[in-house]
PDB file of N, CA and C in Angstrom:
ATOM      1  N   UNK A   1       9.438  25.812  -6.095  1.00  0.00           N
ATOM      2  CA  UNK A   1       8.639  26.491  -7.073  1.00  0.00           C
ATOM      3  C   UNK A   1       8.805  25.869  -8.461  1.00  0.00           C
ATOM      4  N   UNK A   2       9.917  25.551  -8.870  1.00  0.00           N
ATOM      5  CA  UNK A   2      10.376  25.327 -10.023  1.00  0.00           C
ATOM      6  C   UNK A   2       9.505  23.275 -10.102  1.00  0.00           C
ATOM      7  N   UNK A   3       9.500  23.066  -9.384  1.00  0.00           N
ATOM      8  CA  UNK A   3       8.864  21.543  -9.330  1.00  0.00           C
ATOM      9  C   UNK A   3       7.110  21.685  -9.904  1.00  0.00           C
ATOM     10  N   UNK A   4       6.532  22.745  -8.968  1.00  0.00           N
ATOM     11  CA  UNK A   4       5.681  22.776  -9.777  1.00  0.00           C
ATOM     12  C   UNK A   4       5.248  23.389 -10.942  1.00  0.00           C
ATOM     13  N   UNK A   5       6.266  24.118 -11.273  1.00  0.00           N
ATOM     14  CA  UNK A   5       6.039  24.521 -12.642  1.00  0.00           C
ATOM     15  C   UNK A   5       6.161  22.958 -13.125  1.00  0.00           C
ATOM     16  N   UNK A   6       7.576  21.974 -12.897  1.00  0.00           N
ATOM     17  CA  UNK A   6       7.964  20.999 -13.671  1.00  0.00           C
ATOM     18  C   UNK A   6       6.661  20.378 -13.950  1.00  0.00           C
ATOM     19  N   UNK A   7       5.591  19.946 -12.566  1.00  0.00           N
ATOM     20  CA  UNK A   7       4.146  18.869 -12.744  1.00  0.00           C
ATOM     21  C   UNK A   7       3.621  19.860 -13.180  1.00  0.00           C
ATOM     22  N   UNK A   8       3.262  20.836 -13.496  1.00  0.00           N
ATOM     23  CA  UNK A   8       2.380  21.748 -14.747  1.00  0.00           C
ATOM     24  C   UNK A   8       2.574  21.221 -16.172  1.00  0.00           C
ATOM     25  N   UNK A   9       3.865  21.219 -16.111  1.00  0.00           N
ATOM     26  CA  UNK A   9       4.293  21.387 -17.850  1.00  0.00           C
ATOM     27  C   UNK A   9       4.220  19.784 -18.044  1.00  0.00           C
ATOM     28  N   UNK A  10       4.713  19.078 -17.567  1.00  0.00           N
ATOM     29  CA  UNK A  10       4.259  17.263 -17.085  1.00  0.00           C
ATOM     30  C   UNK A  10       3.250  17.128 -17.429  1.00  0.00           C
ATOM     31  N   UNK A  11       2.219  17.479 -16.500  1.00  0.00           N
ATOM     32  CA  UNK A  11       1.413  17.556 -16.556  1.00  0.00           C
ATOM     33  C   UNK A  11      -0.047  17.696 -17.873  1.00  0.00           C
ATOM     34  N   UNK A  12       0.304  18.829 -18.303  1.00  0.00           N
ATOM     35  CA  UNK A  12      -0.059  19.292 -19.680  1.00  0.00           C
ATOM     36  C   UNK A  12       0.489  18.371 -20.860  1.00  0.00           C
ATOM     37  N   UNK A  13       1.841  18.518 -21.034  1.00  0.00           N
ATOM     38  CA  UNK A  13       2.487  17.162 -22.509  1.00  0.00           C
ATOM     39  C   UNK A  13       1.438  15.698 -22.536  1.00  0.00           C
ATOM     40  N   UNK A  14       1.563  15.273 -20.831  1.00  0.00           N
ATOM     41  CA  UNK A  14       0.452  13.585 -20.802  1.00  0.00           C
ATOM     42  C   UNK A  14      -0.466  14.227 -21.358  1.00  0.00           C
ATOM     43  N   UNK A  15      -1.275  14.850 -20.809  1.00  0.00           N
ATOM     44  CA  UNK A  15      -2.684  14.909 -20.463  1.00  0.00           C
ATOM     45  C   UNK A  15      -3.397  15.172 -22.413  1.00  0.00           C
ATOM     46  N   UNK A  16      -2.141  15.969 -22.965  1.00  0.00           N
ATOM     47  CA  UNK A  16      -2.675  16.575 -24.229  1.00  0.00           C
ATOM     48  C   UNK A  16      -2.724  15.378 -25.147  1.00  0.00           C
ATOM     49  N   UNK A  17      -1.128  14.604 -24.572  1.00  0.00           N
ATOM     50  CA  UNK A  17      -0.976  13.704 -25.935  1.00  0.00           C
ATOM     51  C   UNK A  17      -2.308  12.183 -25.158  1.00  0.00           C
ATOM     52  N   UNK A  18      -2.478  12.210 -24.115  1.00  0.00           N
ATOM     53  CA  UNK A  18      -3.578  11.241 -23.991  1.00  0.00           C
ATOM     54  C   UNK A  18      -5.085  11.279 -24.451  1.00  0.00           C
ATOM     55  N   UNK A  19      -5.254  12.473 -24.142  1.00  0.00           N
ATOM     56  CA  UNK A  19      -6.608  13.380 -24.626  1.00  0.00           C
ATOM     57  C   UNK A  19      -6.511  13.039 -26.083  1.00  0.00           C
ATOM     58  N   UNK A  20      -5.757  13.367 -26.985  1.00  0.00           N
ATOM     59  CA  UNK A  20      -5.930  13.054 -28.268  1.00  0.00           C
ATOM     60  C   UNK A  20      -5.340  11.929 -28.924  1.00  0.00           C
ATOM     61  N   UNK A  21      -5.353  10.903 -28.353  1.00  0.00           N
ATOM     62  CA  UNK A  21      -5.243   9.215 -28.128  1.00  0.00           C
ATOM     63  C   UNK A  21      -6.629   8.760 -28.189  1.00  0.00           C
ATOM     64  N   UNK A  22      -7.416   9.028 -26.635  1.00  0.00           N
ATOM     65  CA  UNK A  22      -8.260   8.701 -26.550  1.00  0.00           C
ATOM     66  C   UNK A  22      -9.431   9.739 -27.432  1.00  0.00           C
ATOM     67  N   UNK A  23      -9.437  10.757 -27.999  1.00  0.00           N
ATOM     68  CA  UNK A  23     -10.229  11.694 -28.578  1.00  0.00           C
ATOM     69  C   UNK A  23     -11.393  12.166 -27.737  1.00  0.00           C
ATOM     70  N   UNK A  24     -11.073  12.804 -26.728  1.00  0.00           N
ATOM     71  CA  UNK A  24     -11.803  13.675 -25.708  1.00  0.00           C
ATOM     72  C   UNK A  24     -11.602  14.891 -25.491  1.00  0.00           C
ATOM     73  N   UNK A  25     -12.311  15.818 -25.636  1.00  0.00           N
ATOM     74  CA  UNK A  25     -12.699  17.326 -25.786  1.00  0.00           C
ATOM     75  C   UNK A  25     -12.206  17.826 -24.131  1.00  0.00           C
ATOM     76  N   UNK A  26     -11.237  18.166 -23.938  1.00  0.00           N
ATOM     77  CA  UNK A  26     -11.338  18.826 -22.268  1.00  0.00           C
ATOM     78  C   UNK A  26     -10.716  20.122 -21.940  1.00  0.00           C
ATOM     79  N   UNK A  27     -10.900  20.413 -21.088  1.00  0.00           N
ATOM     80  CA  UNK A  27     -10.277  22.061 -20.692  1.00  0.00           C
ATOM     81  C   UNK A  27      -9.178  21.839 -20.511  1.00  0.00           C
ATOM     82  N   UNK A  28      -7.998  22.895 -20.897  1.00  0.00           N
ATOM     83  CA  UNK A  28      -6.999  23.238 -20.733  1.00  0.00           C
ATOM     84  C   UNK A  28      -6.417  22.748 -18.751  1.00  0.00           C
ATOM     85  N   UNK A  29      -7.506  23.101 -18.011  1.00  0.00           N
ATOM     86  CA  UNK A  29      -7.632  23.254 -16.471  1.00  0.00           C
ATOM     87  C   UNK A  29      -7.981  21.285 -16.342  1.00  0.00           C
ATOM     88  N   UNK A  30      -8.740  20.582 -16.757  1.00  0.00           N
ATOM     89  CA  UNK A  30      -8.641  19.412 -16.912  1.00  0.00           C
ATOM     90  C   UNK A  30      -7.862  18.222 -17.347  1.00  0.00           C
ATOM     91  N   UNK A  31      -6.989  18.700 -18.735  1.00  0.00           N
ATOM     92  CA  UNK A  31      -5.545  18.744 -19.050  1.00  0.00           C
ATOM     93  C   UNK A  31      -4.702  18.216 -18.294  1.00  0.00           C
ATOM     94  N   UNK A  32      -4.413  18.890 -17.585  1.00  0.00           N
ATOM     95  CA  UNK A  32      -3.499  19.435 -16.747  1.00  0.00           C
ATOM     96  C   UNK A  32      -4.025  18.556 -15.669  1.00  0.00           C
ATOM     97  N   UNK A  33      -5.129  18.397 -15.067  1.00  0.00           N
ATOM     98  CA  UNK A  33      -5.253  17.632 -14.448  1.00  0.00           C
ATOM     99  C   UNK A  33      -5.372  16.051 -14.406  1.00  0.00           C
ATOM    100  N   UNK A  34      -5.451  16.103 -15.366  1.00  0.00           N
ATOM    101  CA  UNK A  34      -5.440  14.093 -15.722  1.00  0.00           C
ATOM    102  C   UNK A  34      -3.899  13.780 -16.443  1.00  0.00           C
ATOM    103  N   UNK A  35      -3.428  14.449 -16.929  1.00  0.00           N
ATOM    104  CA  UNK A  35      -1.808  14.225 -16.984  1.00  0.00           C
ATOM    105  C   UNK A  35      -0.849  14.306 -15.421  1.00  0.00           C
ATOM    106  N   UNK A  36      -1.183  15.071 -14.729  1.00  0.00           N
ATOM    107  CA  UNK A  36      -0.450  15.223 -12.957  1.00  0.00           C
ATOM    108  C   UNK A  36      -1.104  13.836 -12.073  1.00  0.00           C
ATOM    109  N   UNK A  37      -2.296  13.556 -12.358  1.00  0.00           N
ATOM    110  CA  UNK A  37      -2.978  12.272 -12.114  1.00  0.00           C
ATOM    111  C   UNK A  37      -2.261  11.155 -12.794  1.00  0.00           C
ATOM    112  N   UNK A  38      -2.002  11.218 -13.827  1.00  0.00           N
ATOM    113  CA  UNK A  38      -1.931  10.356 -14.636  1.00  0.00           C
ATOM    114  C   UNK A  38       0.010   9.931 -14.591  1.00  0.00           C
ATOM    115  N   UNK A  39       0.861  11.126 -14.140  1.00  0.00           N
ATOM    116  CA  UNK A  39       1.925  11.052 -13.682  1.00  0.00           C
ATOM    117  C   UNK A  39       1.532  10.337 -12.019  1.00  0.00           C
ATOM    118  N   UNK A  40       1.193  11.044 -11.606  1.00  0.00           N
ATOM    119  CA  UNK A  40       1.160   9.630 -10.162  1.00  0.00           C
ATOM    120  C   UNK A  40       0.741   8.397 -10.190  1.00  0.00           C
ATOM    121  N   UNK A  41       0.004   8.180 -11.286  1.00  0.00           N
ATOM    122  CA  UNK A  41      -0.579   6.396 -11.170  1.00  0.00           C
ATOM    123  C   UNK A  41       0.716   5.786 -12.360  1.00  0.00           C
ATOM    124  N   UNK A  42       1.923   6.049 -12.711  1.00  0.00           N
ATOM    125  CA  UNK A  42       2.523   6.141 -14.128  1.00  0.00           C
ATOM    126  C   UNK A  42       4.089   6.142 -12.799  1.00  0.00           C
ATOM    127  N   UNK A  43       3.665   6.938 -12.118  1.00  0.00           N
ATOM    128  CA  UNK A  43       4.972   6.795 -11.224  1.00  0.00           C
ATOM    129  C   UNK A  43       5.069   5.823 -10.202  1.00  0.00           C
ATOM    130  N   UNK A  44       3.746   5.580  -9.601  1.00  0.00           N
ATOM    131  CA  UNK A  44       3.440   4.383  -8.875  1.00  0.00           C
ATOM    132  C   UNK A  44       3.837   3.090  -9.277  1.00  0.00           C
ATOM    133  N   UNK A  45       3.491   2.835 -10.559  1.00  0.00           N
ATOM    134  CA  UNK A  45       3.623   1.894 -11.132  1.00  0.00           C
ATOM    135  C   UNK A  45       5.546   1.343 -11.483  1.00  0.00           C
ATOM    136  N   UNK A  46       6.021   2.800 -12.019  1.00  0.00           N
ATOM    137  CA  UNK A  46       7.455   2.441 -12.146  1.00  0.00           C
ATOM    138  C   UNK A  46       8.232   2.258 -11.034  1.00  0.00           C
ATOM    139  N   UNK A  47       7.975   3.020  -9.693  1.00  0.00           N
ATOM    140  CA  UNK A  47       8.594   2.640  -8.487  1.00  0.00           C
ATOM    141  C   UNK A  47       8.341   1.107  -7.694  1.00  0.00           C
ATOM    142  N   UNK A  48       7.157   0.532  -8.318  1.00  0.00           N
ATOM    143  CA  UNK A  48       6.794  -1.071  -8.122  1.00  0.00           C
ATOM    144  C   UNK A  48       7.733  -1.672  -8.685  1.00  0.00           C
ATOM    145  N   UNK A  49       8.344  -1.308  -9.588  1.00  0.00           N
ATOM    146  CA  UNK A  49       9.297  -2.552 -10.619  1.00  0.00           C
ATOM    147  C   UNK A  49      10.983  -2.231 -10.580  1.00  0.00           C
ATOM    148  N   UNK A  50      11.205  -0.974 -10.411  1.00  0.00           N
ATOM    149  CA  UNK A  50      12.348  -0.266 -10.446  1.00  0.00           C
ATOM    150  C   UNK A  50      12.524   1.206  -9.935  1.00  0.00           C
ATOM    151  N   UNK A  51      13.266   0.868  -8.897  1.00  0.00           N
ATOM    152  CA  UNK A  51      13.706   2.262  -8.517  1.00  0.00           C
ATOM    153  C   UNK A  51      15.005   3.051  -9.187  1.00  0.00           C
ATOM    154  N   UNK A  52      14.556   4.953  -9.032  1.00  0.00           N
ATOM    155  CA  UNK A  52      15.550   5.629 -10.146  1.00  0.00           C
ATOM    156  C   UNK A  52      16.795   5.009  -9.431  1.00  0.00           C
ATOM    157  N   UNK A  53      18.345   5.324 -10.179  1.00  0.00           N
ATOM    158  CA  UNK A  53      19.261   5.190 -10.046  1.00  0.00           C
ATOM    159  C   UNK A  53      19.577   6.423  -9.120  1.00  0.00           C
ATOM    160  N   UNK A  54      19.137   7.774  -9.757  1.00  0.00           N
ATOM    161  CA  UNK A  54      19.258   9.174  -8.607  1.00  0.00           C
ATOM    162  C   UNK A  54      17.864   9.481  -8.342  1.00  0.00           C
ATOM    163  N   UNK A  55      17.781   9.956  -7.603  1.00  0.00           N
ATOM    164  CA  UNK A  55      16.920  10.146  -6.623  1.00  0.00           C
ATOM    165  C   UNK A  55      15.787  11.143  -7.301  1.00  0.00           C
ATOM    166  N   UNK A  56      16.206  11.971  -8.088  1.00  0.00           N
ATOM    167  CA  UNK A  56      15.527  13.057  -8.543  1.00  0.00           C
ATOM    168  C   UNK A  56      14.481  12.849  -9.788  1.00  0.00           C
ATOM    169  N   UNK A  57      15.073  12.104 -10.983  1.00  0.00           N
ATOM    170  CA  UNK A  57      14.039  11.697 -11.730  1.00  0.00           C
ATOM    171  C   UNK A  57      14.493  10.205 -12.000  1.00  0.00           C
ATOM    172  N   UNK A  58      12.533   9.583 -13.156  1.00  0.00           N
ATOM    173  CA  UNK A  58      13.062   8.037 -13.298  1.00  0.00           C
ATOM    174  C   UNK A  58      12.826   8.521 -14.791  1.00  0.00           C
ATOM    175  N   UNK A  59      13.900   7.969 -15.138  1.00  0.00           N
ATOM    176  CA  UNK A  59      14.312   7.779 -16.818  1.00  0.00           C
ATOM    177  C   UNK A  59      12.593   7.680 -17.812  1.00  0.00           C
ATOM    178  N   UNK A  60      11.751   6.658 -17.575  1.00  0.00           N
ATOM    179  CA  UNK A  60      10.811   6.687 -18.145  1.00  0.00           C
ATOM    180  C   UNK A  60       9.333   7.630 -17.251  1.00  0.00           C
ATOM    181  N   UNK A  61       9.737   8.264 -17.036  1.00  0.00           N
ATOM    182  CA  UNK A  61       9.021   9.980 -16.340  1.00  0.00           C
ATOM    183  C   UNK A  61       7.808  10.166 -17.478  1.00  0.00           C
ATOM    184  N   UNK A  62       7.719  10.411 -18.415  1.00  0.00           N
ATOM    185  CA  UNK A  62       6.931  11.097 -19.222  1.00  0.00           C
ATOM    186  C   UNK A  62       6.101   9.921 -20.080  1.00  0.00           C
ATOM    187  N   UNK A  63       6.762   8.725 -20.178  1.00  0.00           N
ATOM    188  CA  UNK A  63       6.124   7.954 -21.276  1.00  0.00           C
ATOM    189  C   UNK A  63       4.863   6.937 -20.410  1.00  0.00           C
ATOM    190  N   UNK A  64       5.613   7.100 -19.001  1.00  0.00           N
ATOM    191  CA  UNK A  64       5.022   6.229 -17.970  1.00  0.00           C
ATOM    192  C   UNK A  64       3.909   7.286 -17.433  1.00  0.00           C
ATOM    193  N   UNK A  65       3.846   8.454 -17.869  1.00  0.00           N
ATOM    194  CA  UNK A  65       2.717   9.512 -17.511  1.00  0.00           C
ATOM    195  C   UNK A  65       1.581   9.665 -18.162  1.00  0.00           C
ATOM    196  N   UNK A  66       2.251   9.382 -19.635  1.00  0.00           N
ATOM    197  CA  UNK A  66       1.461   9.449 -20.636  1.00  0.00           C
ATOM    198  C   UNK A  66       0.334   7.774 -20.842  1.00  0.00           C
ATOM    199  N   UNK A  67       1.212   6.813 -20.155  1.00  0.00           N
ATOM    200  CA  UNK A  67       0.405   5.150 -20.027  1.00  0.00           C
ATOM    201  C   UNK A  67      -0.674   5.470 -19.151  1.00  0.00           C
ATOM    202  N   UNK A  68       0.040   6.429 -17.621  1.00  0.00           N
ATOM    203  CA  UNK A  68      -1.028   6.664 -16.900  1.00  0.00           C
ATOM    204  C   UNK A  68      -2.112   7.470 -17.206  1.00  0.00           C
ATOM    205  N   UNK A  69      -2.025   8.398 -17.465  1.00  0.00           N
ATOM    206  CA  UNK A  69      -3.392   9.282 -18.166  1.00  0.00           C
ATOM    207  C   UNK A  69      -4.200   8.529 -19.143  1.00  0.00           C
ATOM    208  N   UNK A  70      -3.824   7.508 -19.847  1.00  0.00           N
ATOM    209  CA  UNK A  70      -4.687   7.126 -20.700  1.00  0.00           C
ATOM    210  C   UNK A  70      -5.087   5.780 -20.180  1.00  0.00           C
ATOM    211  N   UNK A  71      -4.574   5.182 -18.752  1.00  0.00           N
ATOM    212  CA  UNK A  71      -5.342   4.324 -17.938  1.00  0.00           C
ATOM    213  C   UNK A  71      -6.274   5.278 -17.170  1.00  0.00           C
ATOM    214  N   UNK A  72      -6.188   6.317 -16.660  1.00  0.00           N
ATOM    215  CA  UNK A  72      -7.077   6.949 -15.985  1.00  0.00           C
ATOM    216  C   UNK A  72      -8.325   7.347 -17.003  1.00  0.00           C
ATOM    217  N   UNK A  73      -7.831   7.550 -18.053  1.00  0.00           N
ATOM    218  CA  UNK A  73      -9.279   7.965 -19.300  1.00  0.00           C
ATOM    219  C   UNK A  73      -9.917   7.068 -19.415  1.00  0.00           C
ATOM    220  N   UNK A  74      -8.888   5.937 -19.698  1.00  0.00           N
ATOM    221  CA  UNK A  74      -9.651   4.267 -19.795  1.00  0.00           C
ATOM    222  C   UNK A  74     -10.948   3.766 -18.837  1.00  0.00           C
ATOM    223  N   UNK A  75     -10.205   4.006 -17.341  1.00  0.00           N
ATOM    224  CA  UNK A  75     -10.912   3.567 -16.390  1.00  0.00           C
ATOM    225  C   UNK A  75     -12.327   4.374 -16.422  1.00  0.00           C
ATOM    226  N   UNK A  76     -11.931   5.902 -16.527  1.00  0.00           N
ATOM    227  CA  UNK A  76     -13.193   7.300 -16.401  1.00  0.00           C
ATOM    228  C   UNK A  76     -14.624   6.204 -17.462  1.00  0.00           C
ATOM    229  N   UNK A  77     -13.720   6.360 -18.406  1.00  0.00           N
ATOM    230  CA  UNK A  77     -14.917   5.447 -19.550  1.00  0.00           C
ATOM    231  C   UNK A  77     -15.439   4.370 -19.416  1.00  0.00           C
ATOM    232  N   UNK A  78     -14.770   3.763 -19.021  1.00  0.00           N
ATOM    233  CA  UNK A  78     -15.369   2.097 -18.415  1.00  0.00           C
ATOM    234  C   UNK A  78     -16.588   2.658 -17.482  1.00  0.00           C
ATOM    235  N   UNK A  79     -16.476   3.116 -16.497  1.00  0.00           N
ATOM    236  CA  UNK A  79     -16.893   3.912 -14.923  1.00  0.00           C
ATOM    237  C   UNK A  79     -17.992   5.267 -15.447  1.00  0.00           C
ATOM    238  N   UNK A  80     -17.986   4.948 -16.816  1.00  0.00           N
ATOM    239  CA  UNK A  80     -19.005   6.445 -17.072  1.00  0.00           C
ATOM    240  C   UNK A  80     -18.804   7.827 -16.185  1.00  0.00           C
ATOM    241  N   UNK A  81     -17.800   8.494 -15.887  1.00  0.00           N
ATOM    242  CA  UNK A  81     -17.259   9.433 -15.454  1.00  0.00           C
ATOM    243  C   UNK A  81     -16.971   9.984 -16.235  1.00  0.00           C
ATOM    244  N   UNK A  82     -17.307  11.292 -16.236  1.00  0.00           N
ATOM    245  CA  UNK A  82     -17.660  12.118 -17.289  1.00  0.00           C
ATOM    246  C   UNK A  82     -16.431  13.621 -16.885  1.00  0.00           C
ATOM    247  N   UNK A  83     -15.802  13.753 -17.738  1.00  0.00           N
ATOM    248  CA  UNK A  83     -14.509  15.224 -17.071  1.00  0.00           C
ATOM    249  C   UNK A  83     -15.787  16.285 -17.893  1.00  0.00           C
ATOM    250  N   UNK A  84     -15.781  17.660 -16.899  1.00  0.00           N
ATOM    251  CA  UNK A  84     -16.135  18.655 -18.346  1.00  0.00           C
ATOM    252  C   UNK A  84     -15.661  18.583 -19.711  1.00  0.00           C
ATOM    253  N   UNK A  85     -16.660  18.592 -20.344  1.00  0.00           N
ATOM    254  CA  UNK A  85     -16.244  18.569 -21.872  1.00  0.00           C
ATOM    255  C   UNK A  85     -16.079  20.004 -22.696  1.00  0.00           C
ATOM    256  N   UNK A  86     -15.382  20.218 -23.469  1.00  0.00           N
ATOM    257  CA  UNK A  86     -15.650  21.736 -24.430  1.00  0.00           C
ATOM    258  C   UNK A  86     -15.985  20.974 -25.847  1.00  0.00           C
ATOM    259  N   UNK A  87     -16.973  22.053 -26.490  1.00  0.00           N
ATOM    260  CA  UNK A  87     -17.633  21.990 -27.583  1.00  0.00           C
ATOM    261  C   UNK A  87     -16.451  22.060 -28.568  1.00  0.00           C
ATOM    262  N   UNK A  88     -15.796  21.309 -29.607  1.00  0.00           N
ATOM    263  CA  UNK A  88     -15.612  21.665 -30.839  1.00  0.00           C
ATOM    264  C   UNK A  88     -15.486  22.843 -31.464  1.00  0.00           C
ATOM    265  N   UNK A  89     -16.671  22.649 -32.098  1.00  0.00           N
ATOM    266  CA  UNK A  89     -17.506  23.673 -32.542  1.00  0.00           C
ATOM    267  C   UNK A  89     -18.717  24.679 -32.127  1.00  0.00           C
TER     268      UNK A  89
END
């Protein structure tokens, strides 16, 4: 239980600090989803080069989540893929 709270809250930190990197308007529910995305293509990548020392987490967890979400925004944009957007204003 406590794990997925952990990819919630994961989840949410990428997704927010990528979202306002790239400056894209998205739902809270979208969020959340391109940061947990963005942690698996971010974890993929670090288990290619280096595996953790313990088993449980890898040291660059969050920064490598946050690269991934904003390759996944990258790619969405290249690819004209469009996430729901929310209005601003």
């Amino acid at each position: 239980m406590f794990h997925l709270i952990w990819y919630i809250l994961i989840g949410l930190i990428s997704g927010l600090i990528a979202r306002s990197v790239m400056h894209v308007h998205l739902t809270i529910f979208w969020t959340i989803v391109l940061g947990i995305i963005g942690s698996i293509v971010g974890g993929c990548v670090t288990h290619l080069f280096s595996r953790p020392t313990n088993e449980r987490y890898h040291p660059a967890g969050l920064i490598f989540s946050i690269l991934g979400a904003l390759l996944v925004l990258f790619i969405c944009y290249k690819l004209k893929i469009h996430f729901p957007q929310v209005n601003p204003f």
